[in-house]
N, C-alpha and C. Protein backbone atom coordinates (compact mmCIF):
# COMPACT_ATOMS: atom_id res chain seq x y z
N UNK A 1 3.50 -77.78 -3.55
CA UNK A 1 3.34 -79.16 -3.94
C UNK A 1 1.84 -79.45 -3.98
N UNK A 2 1.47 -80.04 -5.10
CA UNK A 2 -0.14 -80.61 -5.37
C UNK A 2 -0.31 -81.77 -4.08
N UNK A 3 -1.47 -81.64 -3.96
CA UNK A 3 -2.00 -83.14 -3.48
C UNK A 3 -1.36 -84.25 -4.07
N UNK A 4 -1.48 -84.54 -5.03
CA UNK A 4 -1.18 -85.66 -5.93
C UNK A 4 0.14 -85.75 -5.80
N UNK A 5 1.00 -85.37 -6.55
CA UNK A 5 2.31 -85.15 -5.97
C UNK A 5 2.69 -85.32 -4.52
N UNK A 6 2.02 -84.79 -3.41
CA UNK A 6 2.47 -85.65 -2.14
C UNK A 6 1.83 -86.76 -2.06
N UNK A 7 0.94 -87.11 -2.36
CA UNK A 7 0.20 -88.82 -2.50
C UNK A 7 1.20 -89.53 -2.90
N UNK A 8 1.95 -89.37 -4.68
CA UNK A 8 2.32 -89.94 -5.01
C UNK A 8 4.18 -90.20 -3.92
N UNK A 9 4.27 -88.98 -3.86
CA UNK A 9 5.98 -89.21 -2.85
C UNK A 9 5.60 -89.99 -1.75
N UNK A 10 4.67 -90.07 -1.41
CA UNK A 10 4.14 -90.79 0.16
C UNK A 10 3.27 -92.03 0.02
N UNK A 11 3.41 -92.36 -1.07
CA UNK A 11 3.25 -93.85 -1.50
C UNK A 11 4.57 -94.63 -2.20
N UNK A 12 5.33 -93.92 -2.31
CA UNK A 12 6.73 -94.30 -2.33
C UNK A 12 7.92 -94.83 -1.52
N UNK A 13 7.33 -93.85 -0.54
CA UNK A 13 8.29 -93.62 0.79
C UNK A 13 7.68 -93.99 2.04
N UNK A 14 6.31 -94.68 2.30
CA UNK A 14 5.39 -94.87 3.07
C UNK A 14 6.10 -96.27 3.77
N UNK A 15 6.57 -97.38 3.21
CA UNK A 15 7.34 -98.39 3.81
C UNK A 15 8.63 -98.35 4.43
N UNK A 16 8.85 -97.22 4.16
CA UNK A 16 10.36 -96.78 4.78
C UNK A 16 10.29 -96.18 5.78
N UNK A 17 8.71 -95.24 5.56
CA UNK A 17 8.89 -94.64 6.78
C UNK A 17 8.05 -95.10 7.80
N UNK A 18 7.61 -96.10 7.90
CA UNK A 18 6.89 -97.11 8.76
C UNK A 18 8.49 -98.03 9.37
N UNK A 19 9.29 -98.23 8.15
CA UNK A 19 9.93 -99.45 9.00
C UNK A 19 10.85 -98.60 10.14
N UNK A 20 11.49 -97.07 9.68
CA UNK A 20 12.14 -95.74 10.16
C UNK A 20 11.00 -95.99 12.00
N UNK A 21 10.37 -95.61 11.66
CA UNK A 21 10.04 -95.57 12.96
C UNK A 21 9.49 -96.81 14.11
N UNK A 22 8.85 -97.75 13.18
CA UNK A 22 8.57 -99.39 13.89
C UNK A 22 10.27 -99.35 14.49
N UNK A 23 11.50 -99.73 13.65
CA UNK A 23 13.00 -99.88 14.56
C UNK A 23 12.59 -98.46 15.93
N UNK A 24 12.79 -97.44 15.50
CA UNK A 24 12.27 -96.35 16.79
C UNK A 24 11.87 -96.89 17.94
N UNK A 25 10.90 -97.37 17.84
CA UNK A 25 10.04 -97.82 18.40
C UNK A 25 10.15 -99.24 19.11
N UNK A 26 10.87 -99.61 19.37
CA UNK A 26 11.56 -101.07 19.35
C UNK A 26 10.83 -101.92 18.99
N UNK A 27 9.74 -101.92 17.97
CA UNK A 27 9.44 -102.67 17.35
C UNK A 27 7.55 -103.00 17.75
N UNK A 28 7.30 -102.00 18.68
CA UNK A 28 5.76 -101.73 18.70
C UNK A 28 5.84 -101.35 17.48
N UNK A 29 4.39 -101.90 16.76
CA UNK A 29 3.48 -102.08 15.59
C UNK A 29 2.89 -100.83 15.66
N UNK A 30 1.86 -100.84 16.58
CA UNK A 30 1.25 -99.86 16.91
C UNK A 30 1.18 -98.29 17.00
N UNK A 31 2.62 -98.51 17.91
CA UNK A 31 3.26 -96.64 18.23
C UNK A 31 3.82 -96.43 16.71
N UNK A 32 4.32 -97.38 16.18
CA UNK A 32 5.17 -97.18 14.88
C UNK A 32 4.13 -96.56 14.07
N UNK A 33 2.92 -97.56 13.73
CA UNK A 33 1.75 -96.56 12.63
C UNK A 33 1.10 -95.82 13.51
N UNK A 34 1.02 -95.14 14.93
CA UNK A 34 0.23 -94.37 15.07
C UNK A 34 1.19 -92.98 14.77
N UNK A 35 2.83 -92.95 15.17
CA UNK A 35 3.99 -91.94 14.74
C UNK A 35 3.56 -91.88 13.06
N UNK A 36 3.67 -92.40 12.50
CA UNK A 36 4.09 -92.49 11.07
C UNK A 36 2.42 -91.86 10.72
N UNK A 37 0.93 -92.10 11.18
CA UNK A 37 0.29 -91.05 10.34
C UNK A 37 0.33 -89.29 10.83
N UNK A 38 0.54 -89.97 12.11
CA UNK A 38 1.09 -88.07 12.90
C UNK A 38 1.98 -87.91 11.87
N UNK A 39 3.16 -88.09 11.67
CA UNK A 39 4.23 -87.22 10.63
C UNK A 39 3.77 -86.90 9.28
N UNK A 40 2.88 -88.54 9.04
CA UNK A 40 2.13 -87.71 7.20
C UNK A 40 1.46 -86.96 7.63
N UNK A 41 0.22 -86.31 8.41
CA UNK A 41 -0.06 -85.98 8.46
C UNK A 41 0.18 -84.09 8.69
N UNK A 42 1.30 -83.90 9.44
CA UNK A 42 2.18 -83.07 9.79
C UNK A 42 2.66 -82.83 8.42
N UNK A 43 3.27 -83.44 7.63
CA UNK A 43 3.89 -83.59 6.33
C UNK A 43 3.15 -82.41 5.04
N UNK A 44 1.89 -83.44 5.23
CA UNK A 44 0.51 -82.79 4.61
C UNK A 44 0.20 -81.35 4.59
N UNK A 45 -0.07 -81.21 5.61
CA UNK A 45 -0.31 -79.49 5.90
C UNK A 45 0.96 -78.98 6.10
N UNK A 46 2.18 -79.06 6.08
CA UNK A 46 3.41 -78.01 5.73
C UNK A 46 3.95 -78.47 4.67
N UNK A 47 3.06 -79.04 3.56
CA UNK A 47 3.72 -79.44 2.34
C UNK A 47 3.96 -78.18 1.41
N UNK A 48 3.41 -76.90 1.73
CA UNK A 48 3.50 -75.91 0.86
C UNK A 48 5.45 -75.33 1.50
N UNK A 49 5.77 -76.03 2.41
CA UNK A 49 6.93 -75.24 2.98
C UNK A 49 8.13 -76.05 2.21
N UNK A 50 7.30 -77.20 1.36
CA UNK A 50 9.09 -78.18 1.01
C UNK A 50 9.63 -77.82 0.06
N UNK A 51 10.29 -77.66 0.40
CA UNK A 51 11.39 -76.99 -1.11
C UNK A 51 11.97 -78.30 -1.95
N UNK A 52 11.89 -78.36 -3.33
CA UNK A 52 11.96 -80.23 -3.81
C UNK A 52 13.99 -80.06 -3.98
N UNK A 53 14.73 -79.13 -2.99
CA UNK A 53 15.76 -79.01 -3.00
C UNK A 53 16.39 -80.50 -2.63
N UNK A 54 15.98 -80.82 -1.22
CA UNK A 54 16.33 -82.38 -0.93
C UNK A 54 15.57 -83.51 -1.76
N UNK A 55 16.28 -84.59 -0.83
CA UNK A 55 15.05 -85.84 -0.83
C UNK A 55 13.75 -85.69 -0.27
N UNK A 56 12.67 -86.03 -0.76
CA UNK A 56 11.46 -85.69 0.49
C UNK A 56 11.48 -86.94 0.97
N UNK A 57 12.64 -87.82 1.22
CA UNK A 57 12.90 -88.74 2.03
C UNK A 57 13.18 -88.33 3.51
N UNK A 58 14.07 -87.44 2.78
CA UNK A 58 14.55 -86.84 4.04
C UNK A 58 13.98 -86.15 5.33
N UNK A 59 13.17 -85.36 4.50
CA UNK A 59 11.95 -84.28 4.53
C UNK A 59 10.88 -84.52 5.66
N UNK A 60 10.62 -86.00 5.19
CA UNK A 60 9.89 -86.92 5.70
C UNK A 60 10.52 -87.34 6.91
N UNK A 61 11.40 -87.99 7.04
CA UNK A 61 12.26 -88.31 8.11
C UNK A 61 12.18 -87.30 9.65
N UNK A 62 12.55 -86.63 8.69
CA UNK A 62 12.93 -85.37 9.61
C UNK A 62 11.36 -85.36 11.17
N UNK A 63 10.76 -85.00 9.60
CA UNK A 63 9.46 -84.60 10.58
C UNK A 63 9.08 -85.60 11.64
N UNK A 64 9.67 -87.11 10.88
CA UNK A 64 8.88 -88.14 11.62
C UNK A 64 9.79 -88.25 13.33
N UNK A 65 10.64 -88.08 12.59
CA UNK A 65 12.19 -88.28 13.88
C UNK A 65 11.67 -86.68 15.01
N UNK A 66 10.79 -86.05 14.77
CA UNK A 66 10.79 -84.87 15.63
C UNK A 66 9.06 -85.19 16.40
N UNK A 67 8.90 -86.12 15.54
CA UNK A 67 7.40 -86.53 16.22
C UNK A 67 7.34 -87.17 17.16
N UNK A 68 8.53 -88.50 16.91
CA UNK A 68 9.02 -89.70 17.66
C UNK A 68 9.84 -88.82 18.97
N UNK A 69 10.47 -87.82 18.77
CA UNK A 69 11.00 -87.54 20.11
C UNK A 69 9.64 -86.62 20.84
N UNK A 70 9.12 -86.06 20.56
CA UNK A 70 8.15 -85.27 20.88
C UNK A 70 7.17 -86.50 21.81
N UNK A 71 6.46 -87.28 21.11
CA UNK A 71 6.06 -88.92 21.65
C UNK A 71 6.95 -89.34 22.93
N UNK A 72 8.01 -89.57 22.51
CA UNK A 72 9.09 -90.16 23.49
C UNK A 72 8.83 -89.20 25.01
N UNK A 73 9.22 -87.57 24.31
CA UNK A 73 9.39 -86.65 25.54
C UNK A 73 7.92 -87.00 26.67
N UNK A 74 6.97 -87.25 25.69
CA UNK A 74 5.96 -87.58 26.87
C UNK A 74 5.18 -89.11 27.83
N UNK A 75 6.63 -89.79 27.43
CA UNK A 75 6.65 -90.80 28.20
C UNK A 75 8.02 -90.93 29.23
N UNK A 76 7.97 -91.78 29.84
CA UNK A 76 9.02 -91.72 30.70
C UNK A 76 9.88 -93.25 30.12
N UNK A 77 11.14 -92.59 30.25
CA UNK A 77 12.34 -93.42 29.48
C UNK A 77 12.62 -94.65 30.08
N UNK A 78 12.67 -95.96 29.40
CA UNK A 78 12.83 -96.81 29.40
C UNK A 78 14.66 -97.57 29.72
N UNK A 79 14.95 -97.36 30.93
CA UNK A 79 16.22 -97.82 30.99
C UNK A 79 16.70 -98.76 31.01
N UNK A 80 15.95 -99.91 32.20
CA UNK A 80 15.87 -101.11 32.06
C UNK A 80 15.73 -102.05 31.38
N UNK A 81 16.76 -103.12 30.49
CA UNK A 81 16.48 -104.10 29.85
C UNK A 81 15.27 -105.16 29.95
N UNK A 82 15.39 -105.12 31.30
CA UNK A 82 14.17 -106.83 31.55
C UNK A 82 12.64 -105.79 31.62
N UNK A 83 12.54 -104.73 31.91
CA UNK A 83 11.17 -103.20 31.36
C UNK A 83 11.01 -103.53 30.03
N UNK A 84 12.47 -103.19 29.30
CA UNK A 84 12.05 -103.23 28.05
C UNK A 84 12.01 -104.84 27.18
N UNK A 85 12.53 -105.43 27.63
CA UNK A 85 11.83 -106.66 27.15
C UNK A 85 10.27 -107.26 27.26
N UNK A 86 9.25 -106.74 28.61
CA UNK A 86 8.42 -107.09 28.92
C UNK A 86 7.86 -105.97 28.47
N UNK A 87 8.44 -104.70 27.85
CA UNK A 87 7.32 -104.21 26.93
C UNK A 87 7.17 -104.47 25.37
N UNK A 88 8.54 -104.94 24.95
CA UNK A 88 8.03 -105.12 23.59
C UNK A 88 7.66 -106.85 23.25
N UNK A 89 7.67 -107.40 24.43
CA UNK A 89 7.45 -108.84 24.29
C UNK A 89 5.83 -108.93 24.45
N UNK A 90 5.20 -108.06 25.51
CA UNK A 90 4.00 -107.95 25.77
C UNK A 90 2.89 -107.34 24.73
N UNK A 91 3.46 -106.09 24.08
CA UNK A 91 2.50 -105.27 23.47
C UNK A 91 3.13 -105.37 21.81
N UNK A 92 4.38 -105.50 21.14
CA UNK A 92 5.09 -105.51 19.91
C UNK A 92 4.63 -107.03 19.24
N UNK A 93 5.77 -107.64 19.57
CA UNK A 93 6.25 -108.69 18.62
C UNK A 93 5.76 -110.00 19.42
N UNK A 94 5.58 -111.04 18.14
CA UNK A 94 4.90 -112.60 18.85
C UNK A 94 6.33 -113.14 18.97
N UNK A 95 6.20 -114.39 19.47
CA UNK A 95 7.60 -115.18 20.11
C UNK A 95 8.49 -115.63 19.35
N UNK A 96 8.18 -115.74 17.75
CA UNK A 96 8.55 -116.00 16.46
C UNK A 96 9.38 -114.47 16.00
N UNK A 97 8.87 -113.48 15.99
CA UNK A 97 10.18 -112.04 16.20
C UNK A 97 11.20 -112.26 15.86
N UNK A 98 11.95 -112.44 14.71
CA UNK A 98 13.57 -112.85 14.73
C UNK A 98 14.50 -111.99 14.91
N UNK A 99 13.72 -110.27 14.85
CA UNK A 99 14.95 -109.14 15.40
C UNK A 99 14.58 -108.60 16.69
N UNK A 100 13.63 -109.58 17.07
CA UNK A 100 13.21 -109.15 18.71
C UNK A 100 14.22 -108.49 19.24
N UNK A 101 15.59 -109.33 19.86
CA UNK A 101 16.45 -109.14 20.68
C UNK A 101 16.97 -107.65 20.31
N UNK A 102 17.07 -107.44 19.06
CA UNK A 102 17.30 -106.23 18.50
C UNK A 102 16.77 -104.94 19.09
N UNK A 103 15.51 -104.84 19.01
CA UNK A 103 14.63 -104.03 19.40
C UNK A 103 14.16 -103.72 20.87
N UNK A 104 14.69 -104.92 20.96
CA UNK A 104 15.03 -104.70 23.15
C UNK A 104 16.20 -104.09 23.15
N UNK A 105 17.17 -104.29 22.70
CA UNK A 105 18.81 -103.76 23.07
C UNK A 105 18.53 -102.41 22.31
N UNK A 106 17.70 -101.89 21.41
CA UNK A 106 17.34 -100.59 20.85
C UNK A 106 16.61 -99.42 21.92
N UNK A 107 16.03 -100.31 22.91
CA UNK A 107 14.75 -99.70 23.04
C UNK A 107 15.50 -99.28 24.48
N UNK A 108 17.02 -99.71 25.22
CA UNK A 108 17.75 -99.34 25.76
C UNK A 108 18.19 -98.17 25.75
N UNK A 109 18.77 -98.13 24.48
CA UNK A 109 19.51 -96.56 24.11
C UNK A 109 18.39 -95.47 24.14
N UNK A 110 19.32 -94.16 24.48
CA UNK A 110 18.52 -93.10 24.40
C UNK A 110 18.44 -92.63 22.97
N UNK A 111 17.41 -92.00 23.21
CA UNK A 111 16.73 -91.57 21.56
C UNK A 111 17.03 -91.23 20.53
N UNK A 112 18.33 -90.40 20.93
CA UNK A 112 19.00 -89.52 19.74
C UNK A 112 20.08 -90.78 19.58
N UNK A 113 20.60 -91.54 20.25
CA UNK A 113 21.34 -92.77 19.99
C UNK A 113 20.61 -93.60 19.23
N UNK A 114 19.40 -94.20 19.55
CA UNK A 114 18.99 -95.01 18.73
C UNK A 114 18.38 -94.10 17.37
N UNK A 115 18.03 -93.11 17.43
CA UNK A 115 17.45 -92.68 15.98
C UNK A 115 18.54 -92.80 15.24
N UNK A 116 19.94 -92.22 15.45
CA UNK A 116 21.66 -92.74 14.85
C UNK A 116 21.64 -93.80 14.15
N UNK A 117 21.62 -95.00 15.15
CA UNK A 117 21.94 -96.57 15.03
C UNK A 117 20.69 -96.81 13.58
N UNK A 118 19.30 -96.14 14.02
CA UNK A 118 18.35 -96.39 13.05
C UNK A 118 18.54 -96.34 11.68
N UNK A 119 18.83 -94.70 11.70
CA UNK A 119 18.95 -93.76 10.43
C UNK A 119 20.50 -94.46 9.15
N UNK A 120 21.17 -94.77 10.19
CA UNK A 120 22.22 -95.24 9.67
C UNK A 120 22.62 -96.52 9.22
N UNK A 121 22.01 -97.53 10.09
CA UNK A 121 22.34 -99.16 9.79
C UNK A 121 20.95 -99.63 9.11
N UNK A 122 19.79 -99.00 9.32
CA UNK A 122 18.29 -99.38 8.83
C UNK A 122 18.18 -99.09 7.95
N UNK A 123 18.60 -97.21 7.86
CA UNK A 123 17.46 -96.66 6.89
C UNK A 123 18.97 -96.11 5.42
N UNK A 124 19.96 -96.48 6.13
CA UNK A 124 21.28 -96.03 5.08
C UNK A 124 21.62 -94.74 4.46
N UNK A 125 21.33 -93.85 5.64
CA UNK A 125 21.63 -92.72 5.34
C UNK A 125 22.98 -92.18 6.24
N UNK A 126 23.78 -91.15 5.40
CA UNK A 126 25.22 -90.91 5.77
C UNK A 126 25.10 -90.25 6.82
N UNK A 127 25.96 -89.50 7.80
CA UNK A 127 26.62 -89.25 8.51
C UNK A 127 25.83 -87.58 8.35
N UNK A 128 26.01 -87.11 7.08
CA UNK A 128 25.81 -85.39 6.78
C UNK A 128 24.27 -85.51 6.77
N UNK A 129 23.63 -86.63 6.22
CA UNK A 129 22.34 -86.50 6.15
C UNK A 129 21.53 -86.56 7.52
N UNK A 130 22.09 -87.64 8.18
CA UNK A 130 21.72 -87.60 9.49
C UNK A 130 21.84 -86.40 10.25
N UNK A 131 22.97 -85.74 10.27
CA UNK A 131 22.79 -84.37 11.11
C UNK A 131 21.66 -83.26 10.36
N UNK A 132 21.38 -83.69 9.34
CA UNK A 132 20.26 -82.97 8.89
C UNK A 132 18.89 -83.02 9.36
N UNK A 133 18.81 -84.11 9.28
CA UNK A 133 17.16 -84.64 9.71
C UNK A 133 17.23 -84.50 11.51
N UNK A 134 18.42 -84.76 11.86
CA UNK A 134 18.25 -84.40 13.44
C UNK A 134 18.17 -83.29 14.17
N UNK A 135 19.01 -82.35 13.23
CA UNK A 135 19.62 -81.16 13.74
C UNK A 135 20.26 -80.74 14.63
N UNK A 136 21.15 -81.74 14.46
CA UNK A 136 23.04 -82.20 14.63
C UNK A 136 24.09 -81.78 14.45
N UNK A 137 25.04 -81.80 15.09
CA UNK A 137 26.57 -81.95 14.16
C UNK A 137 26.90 -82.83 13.98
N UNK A 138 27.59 -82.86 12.88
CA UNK A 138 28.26 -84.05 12.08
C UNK A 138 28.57 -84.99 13.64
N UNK A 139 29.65 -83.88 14.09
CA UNK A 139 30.40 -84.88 15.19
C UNK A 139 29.76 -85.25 16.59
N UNK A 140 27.93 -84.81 16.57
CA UNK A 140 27.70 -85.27 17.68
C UNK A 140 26.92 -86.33 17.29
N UNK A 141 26.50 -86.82 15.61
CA UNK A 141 26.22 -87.93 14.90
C UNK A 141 27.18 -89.05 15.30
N UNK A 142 28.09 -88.98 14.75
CA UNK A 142 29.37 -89.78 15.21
C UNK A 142 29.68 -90.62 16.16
N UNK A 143 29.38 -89.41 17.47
CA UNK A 143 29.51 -90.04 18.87
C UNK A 143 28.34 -90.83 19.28
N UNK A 144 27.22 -90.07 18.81
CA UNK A 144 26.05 -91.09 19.02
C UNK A 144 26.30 -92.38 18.36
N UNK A 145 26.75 -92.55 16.99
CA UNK A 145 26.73 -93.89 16.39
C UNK A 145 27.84 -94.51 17.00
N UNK A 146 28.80 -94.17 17.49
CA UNK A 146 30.23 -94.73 18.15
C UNK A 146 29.39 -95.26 19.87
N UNK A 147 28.28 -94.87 20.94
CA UNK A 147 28.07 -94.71 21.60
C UNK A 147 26.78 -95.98 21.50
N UNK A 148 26.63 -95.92 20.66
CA UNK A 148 25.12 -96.75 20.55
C UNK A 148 25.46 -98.14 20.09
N UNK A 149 27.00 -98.18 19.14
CA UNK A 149 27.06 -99.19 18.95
C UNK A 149 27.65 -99.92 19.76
N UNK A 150 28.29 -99.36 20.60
CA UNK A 150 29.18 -99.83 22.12
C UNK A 150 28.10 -100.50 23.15
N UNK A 151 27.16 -99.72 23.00
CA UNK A 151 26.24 -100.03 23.94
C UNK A 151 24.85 -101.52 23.60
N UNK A 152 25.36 -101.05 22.13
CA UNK A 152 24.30 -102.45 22.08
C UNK A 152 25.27 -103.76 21.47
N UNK A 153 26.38 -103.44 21.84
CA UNK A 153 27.53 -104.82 21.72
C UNK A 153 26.87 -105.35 22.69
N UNK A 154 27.08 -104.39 23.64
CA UNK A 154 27.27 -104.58 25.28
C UNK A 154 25.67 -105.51 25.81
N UNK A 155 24.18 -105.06 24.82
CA UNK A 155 23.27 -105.66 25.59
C UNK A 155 23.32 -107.29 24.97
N UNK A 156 23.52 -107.07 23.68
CA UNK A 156 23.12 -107.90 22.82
C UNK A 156 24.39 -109.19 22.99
N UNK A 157 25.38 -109.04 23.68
CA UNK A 157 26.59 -110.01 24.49
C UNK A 157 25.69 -110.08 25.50
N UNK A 158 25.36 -109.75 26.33
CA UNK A 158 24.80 -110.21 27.48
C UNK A 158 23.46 -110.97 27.52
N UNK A 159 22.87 -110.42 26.66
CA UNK A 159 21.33 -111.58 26.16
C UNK A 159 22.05 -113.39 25.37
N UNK A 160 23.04 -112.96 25.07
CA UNK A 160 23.30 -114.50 24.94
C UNK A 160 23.84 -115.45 25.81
């Protein structure tokens, strides 16, 4: 793949994959574009490896979703609701936020749950595609999205 040619796919796909990881992210600004130039960047120099077989939506995804856990792995997990409210209330979103609550009850689930809930209700990709970019089974996609959505019934009833 030319330069140009990834310029041009990554000026295409550059808002998607900002919003792909800002949801990740429960909605830090920040971690979201500092993930998202790590993955172009990553993108960039193994662009001679993409085969234009898929989407380089996907492609993209992939890498970004392996950056975001990689990131994640070197922080310590966020279990607590009223933690994670006072982190994305503090450092993310102003008080005006209308998917705030969202991104707190996101920022609950574990990673491979919320990248699920992400990939699937955000970013509208199927079930087969998702085990792709994760490197998944179909059916442990499934349980994650069956698992995540249980779980953020569960926060997002209780915040009201």
């Amino acid at each position: 793949m030319t330069r140009e040619v990834f310029i041009a796919h990554v000026e295409r796909e550059q808002e998607a994959l900002r919003g792909f990881l800002f949801a990740l992210c429960c909605g830090n600004k920040g971690d979201a574009d500092d993930l998202a130039q790590d993955a172009l960047v990553k993108a960039y120099l193994s662009c001679a490896g993409y085969q234009d077989k898929g989407r380089f939506r996907s492609w993209l995804f992939k890498i970004a979703y392996n950056t975001f856990l990689n990131h994640r792995a070197s922080l310590r997990s966020t279990e607590d609701i009223d933690e994670a409210r006072t982190l994305v209330s503090g450092t993310a979103a102003d008080s005006g936020f209308k998917h705030q609550d969202l991104y707190i009850a996101l920022g609950t689930l574990p990673p491979k749950e919320r990248s699920a809930i992400t990939l699937f209700y955000l970013n509208g990709y199927n079930i087969k595609e998702i085990s792709k970019i994760t490197d998944t089974s179909e059916d442990a996609v499934k349980k994650q999205l069956s698992r995540g959505r249980d779980k953020l019934k569960e926060q997002l009833k209780t915040e009201k």
